[in-house]
PDB file of N, CA and C in Angstrom:
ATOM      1  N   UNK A   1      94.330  95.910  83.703  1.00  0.00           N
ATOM      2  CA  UNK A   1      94.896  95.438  82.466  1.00  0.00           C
ATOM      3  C   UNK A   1      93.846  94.562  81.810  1.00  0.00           C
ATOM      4  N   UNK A   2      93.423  94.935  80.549  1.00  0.00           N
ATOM      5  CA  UNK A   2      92.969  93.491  79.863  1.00  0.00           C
ATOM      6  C   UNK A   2      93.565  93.533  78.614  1.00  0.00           C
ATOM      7  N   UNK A   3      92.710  92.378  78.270  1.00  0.00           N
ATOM      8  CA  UNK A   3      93.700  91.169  77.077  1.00  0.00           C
ATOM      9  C   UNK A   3      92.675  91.801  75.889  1.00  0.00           C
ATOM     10  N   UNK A   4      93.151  91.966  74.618  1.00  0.00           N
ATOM     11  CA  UNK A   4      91.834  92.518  74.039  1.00  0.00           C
ATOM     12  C   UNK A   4      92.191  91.078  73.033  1.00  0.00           C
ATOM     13  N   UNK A   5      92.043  89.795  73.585  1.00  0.00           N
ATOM     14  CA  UNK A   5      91.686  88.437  73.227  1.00  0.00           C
ATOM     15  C   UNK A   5      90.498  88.097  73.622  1.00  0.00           C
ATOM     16  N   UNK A   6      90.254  88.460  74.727  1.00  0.00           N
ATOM     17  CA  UNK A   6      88.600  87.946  75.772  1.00  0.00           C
ATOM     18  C   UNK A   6      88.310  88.793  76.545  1.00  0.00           C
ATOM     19  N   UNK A   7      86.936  88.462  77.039  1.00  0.00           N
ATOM     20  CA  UNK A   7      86.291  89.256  78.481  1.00  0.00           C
ATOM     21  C   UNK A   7      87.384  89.779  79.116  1.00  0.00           C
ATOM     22  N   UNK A   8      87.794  89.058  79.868  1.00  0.00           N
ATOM     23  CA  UNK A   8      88.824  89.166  81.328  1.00  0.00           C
ATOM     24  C   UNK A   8      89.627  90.467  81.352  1.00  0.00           C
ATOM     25  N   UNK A   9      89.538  90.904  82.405  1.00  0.00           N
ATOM     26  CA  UNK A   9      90.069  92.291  82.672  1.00  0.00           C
ATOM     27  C   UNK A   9      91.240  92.063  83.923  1.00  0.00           C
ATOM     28  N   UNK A  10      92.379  92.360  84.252  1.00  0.00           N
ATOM     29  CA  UNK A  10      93.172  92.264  84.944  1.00  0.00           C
ATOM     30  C   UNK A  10      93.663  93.426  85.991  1.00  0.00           C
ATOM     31  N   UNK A  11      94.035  93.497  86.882  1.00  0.00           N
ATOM     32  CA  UNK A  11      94.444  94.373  87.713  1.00  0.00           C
ATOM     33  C   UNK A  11      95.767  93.993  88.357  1.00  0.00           C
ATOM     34  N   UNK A  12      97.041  93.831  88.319  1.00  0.00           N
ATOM     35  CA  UNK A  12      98.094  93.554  88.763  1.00  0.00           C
ATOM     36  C   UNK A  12      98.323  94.767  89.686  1.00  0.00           C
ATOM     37  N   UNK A  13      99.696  93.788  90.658  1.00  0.00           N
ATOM     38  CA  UNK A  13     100.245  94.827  91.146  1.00  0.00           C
ATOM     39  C   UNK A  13     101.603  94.491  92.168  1.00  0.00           C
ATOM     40  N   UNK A  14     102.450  94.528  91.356  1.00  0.00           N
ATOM     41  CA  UNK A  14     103.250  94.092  92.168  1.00  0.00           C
ATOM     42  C   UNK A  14     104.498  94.420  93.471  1.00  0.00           C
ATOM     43  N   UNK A  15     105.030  93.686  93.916  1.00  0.00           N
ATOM     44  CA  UNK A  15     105.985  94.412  95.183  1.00  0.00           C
ATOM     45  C   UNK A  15     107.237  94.652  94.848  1.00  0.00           C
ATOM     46  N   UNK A  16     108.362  94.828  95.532  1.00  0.00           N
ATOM     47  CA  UNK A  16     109.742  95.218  95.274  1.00  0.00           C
ATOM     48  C   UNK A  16     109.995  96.423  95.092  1.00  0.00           C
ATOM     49  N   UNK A  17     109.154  97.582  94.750  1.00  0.00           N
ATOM     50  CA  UNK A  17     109.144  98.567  94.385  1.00  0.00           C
ATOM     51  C   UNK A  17     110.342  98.489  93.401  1.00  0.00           C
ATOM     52  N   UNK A  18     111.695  98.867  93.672  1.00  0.00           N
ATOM     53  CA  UNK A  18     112.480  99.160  92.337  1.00  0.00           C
ATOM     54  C   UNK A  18     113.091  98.245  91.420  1.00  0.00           C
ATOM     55  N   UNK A  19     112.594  97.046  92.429  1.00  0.00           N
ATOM     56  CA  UNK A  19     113.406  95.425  91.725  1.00  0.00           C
ATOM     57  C   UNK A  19     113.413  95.346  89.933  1.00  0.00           C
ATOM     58  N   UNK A  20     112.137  95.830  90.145  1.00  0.00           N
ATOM     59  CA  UNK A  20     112.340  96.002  88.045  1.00  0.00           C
ATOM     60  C   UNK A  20     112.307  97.094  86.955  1.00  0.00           C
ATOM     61  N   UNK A  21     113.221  98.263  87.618  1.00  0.00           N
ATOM     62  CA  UNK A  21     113.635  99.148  87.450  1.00  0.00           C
ATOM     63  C   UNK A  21     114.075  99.011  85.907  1.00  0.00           C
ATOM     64  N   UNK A  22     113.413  99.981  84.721  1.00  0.00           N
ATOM     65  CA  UNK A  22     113.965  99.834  83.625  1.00  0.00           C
ATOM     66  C   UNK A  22     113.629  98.230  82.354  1.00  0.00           C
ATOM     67  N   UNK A  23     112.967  97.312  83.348  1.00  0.00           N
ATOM     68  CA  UNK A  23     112.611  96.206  82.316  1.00  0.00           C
ATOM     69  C   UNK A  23     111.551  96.088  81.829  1.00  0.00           C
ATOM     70  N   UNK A  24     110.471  97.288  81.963  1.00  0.00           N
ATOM     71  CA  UNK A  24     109.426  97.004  81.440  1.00  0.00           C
ATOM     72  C   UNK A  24     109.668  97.290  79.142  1.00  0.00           C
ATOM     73  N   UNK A  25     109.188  96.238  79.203  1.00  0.00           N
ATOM     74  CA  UNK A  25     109.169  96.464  77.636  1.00  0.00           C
ATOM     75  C   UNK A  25     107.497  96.701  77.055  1.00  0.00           C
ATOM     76  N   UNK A  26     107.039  97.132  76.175  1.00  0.00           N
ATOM     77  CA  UNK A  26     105.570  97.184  76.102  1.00  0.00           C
ATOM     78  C   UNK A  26     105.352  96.198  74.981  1.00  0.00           C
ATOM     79  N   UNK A  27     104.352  95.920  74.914  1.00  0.00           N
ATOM     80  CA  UNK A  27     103.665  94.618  74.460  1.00  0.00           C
ATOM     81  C   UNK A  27     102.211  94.821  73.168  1.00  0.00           C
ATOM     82  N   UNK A  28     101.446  94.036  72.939  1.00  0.00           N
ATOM     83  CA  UNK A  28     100.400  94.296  72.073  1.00  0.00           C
ATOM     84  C   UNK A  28      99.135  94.754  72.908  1.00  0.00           C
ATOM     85  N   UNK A  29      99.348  93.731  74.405  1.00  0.00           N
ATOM     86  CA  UNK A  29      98.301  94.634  75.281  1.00  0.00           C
ATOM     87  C   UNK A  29      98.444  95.788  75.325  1.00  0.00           C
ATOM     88  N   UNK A  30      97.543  96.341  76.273  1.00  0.00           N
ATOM     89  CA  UNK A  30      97.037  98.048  76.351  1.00  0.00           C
ATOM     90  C   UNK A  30      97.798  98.163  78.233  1.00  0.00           C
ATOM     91  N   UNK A  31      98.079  98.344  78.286  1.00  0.00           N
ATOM     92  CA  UNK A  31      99.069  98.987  79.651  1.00  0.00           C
ATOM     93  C   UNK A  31      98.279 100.302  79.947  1.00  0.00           C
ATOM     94  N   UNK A  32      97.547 100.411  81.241  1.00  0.00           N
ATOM     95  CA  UNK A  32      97.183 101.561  80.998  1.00  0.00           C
ATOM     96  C   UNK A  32      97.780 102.460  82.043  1.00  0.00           C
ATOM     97  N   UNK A  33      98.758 101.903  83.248  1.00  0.00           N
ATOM     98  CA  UNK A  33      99.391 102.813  84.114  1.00  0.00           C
ATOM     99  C   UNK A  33     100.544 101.692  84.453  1.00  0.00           C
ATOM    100  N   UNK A  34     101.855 102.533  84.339  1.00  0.00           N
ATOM    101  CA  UNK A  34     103.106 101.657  85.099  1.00  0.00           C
ATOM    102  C   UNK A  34     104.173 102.957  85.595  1.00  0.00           C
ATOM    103  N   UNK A  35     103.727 102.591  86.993  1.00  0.00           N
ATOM    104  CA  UNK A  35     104.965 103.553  87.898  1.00  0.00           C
ATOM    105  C   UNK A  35     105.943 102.554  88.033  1.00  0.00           C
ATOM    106  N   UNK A  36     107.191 103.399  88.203  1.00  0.00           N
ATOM    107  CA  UNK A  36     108.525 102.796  88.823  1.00  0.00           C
ATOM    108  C   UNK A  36     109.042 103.275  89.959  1.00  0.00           C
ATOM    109  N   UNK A  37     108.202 103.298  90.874  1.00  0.00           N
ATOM    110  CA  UNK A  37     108.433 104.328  92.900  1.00  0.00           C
ATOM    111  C   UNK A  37     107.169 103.454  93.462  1.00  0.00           C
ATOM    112  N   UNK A  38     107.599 103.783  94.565  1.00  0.00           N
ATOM    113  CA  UNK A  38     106.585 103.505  95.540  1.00  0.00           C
ATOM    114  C   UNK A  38     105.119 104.268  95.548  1.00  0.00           C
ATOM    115  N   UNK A  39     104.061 103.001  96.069  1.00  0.00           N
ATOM    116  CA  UNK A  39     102.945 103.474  96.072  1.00  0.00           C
ATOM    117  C   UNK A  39     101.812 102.419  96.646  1.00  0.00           C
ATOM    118  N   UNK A  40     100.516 103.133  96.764  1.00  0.00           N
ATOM    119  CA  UNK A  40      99.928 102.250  96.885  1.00  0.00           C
ATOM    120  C   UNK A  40      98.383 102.395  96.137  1.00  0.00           C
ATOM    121  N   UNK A  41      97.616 101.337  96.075  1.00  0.00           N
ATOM    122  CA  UNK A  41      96.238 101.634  95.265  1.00  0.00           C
ATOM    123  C   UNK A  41      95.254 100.766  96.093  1.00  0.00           C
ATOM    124  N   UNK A  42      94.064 101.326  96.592  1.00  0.00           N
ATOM    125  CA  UNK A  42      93.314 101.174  97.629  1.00  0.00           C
ATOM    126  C   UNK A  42      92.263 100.527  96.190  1.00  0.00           C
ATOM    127  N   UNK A  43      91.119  99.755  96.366  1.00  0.00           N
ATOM    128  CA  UNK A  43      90.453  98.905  95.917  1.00  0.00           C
ATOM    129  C   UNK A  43      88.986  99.470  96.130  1.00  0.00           C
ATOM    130  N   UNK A  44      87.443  99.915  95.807  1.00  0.00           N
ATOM    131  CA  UNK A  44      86.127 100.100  95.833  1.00  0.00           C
ATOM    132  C   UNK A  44      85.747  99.301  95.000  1.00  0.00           C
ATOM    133  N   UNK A  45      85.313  98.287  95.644  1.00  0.00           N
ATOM    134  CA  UNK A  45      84.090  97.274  94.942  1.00  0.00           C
ATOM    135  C   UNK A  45      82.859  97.369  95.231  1.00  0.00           C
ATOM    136  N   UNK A  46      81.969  97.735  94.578  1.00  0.00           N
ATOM    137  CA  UNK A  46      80.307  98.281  95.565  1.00  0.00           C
ATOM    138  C   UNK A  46      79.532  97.898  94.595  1.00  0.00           C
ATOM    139  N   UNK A  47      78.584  96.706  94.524  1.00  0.00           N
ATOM    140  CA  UNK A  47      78.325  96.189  93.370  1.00  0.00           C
ATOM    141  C   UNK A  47      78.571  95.940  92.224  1.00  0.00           C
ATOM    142  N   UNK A  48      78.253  96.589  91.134  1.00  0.00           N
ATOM    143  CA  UNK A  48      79.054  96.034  90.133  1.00  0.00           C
ATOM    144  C   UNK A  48      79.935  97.235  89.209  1.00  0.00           C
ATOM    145  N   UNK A  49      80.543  98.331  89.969  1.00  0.00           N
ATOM    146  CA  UNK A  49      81.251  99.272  89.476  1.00  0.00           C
ATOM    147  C   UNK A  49      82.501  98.604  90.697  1.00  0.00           C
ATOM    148  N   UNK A  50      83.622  99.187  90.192  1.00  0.00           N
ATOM    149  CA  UNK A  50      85.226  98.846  90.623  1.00  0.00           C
ATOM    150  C   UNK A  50      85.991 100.571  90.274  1.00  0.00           C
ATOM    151  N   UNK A  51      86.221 100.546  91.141  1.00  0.00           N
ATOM    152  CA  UNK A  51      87.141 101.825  91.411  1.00  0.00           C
ATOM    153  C   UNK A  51      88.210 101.741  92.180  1.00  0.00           C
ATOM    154  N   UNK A  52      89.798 102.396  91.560  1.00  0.00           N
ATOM    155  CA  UNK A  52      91.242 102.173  91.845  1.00  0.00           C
ATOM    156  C   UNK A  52      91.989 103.552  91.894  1.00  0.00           C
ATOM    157  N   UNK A  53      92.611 103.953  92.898  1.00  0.00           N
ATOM    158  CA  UNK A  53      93.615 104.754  92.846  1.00  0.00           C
ATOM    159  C   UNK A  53      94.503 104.482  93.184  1.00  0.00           C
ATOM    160  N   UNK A  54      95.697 105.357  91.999  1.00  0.00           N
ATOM    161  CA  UNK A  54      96.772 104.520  92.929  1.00  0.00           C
ATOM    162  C   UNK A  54      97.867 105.694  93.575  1.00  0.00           C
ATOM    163  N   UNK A  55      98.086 105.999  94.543  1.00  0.00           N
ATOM    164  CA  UNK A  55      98.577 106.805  95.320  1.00  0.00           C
ATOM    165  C   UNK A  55     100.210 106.951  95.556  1.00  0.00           C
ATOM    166  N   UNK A  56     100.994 107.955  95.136  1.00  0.00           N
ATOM    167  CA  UNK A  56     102.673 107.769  95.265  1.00  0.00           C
ATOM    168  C   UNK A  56     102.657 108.065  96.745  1.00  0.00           C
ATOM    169  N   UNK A  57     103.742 107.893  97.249  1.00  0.00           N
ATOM    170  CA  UNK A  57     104.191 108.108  98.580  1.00  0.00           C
ATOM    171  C   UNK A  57     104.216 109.105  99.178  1.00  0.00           C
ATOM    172  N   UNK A  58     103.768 109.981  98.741  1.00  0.00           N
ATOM    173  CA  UNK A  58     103.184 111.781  99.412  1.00  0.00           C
ATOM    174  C   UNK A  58     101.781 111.793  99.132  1.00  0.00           C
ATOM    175  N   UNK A  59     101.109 110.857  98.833  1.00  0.00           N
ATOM    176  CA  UNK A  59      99.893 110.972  98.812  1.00  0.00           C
ATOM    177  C   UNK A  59      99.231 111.822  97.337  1.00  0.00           C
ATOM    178  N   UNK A  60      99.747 111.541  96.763  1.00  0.00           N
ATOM    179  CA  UNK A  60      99.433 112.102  95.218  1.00  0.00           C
ATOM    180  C   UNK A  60      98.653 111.334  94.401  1.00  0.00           C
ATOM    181  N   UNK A  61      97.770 111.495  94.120  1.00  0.00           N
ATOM    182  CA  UNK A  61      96.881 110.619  93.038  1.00  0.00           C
ATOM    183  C   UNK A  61      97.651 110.500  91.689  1.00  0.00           C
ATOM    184  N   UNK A  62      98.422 109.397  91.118  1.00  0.00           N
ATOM    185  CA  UNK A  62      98.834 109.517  90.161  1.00  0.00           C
ATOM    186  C   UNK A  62      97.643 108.750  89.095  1.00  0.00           C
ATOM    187  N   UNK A  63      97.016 107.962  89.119  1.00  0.00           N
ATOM    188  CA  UNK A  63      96.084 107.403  87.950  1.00  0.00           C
ATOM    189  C   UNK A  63      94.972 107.362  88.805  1.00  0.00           C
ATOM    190  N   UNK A  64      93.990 107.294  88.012  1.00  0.00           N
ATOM    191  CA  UNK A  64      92.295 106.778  88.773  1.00  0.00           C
ATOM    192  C   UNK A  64      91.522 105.783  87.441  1.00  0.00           C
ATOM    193  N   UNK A  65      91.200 104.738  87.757  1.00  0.00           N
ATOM    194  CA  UNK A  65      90.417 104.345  86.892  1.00  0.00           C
ATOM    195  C   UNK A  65      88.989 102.917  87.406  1.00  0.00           C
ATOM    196  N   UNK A  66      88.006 103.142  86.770  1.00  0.00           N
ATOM    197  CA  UNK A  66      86.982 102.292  86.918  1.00  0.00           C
ATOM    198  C   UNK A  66      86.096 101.799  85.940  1.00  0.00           C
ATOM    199  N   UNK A  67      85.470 100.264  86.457  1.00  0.00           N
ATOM    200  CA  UNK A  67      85.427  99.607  85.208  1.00  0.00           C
ATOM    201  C   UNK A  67      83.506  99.318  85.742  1.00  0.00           C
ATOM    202  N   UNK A  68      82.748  98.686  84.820  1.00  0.00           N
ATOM    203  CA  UNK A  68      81.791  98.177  85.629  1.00  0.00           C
ATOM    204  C   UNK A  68      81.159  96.918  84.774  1.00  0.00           C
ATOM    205  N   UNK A  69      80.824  95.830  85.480  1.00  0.00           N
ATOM    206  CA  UNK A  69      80.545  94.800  84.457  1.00  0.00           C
ATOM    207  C   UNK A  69      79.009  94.467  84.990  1.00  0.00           C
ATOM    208  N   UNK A  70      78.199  93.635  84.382  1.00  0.00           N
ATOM    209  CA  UNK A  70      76.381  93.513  84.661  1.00  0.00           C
ATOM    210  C   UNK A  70      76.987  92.147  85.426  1.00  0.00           C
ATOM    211  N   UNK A  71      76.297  91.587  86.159  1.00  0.00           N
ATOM    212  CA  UNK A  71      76.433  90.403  86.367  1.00  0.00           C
ATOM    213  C   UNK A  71      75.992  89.087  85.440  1.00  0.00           C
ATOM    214  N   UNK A  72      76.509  88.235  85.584  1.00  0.00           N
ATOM    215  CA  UNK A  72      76.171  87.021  84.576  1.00  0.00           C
ATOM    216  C   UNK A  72      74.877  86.879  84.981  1.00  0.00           C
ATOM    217  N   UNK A  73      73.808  86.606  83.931  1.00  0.00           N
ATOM    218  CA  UNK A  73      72.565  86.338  83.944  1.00  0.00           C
ATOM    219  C   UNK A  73      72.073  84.867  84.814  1.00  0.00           C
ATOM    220  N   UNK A  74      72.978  84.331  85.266  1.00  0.00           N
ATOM    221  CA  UNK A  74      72.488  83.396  86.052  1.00  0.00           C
ATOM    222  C   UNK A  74      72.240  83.723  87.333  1.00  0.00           C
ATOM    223  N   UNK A  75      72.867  84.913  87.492  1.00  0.00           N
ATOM    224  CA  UNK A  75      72.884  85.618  89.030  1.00  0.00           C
ATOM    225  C   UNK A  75      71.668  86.421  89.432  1.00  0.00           C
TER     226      UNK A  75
END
């Protein structure tokens, strides 16, 4: 998820699986994947590329996405 206010890029993810069944409302942000089932999304951080899938409960790739940022020049 990011804010198209600033830099910052977000990745949520939360538990309960069906606890919030039906309340998602959409917003001015950019939403770019929201399941309502179970799942899970495994994490690749390998320098400075980021890679996410997020997997339903039969093992189905439902989204894939990756981002890559330079490092801050002080680094």
């Amino acid at each position: 998820m990011a804010s198209g206010r600033g830099p910052l890029q977000f990745l949520t993810s939360g538990g309960g699986s069906r606890a919030w069944r039906g309340v998602y409302k959409p917003n001015v942000d950019k939403l770019r994947f929201f399941y309502d089932g179970q799942g899970f999304t495994p994490l690749q951080v390998t320098g400075t590329p980021l890679e996410m899938v997020f997997y339903d409960v039969q093992g189905n790739a439902l989204y894939r996405w990756s981002t890559t940022k330079e490092p801050h020049p002080s680094l």
